[in-house]
Protein backbone atom coordinates (compact mmCIF):
# COMPACT_ATOMS: atom_id res chain seq x y z
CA UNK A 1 13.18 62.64 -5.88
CA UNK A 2 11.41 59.51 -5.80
CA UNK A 3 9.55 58.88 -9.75
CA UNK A 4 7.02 56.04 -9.89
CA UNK A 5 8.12 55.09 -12.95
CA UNK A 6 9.54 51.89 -14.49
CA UNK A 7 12.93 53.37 -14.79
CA UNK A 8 12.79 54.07 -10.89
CA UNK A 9 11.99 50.76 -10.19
CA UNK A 10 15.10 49.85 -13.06
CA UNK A 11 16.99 51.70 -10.92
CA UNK A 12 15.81 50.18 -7.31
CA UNK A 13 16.39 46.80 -8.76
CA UNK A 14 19.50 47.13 -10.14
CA UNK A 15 20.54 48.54 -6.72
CA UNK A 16 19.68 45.54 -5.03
CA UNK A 17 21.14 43.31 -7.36
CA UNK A 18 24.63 44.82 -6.05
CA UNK A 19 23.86 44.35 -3.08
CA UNK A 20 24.02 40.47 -0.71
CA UNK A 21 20.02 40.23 -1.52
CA UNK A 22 18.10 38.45 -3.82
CA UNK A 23 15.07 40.32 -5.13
CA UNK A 24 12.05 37.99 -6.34
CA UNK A 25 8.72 38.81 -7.85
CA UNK A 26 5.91 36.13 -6.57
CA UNK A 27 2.27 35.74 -5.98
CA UNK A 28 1.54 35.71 -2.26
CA UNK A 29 -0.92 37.19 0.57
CA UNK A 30 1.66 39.39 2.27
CA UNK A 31 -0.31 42.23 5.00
CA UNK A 32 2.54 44.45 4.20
CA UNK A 33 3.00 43.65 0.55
CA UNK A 34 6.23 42.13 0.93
CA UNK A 35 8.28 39.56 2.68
CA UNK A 36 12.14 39.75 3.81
CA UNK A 37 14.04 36.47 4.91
CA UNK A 38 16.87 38.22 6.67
CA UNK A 39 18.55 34.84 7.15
CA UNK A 40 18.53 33.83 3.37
CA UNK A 41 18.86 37.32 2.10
CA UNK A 42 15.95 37.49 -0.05
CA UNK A 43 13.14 40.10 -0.54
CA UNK A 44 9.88 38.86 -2.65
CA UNK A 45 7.60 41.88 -3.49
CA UNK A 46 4.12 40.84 -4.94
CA UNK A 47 4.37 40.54 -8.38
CA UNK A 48 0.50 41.73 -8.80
CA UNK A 49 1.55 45.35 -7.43
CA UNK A 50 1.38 48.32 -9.90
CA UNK A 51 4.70 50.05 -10.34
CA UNK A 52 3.94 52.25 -7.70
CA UNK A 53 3.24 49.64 -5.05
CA UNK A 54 6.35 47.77 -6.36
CA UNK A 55 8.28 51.06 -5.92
CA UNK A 56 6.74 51.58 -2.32
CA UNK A 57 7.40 47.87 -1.18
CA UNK A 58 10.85 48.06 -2.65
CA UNK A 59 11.34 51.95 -0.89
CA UNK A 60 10.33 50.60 2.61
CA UNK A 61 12.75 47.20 2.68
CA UNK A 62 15.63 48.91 1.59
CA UNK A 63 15.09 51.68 4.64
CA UNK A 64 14.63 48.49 7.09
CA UNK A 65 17.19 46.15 5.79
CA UNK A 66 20.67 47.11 6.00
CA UNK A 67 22.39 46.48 3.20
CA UNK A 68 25.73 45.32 2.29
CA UNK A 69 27.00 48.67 0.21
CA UNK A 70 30.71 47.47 -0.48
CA UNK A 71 29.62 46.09 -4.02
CA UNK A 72 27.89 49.06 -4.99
CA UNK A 73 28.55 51.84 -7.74
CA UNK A 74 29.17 55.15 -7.26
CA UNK A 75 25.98 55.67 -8.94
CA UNK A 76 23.69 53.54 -6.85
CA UNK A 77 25.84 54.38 -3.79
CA UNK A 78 24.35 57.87 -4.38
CA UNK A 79 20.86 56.44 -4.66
CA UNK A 80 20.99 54.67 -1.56
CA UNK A 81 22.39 57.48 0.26
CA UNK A 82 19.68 59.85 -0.80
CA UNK A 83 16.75 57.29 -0.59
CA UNK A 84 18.17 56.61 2.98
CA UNK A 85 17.35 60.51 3.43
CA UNK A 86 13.73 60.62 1.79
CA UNK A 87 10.73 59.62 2.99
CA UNK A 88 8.10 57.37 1.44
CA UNK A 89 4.84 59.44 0.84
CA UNK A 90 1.62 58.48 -0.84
């Protein structure tokens, strides 16, 4: 299910463009790789990560952030659905 491409990443972004977050790409020292500020609604990813660290970063907010899914399509209603179903492996 899960491609670490830069379509799948497309895809992941344009996901959470529907949704109430903002998604930002910045340098930073993050331990996890990532940063979430719940109150302000945006996630910033480290913009130095491959694709596949993007992909991972991006994999593990959306399964601890609930997101507002009322502006979604049918197609990335789908995607969340099944990501919220998959597991992130290495």
């Amino acid at each position: 299910m899960i491609k670490y491409t830069n379509q799948f990443l497309l895809k992941l972004e344009e996901m959470i463009g529907e949704s109430d977050y903002m998604l930002r790409y910045e340098k930073g020292n993050f331990k996890s790789g990532y940063c979430v500020l719940k109150d302000q609604k945006i996630m910033i990813v480290n913009k130095f990560y491959t694709t596949e660290g993007k992909i991972n970063a991006l994999l593990d907010i959306v399964k601890g952030t609930e997101l507002d899914t009322s502006k979604f399509s049918e197609k990335n209603m789908k995607l969340y659905e099944e990501l919220q179903q998959t597991s992130v492996s290495n």
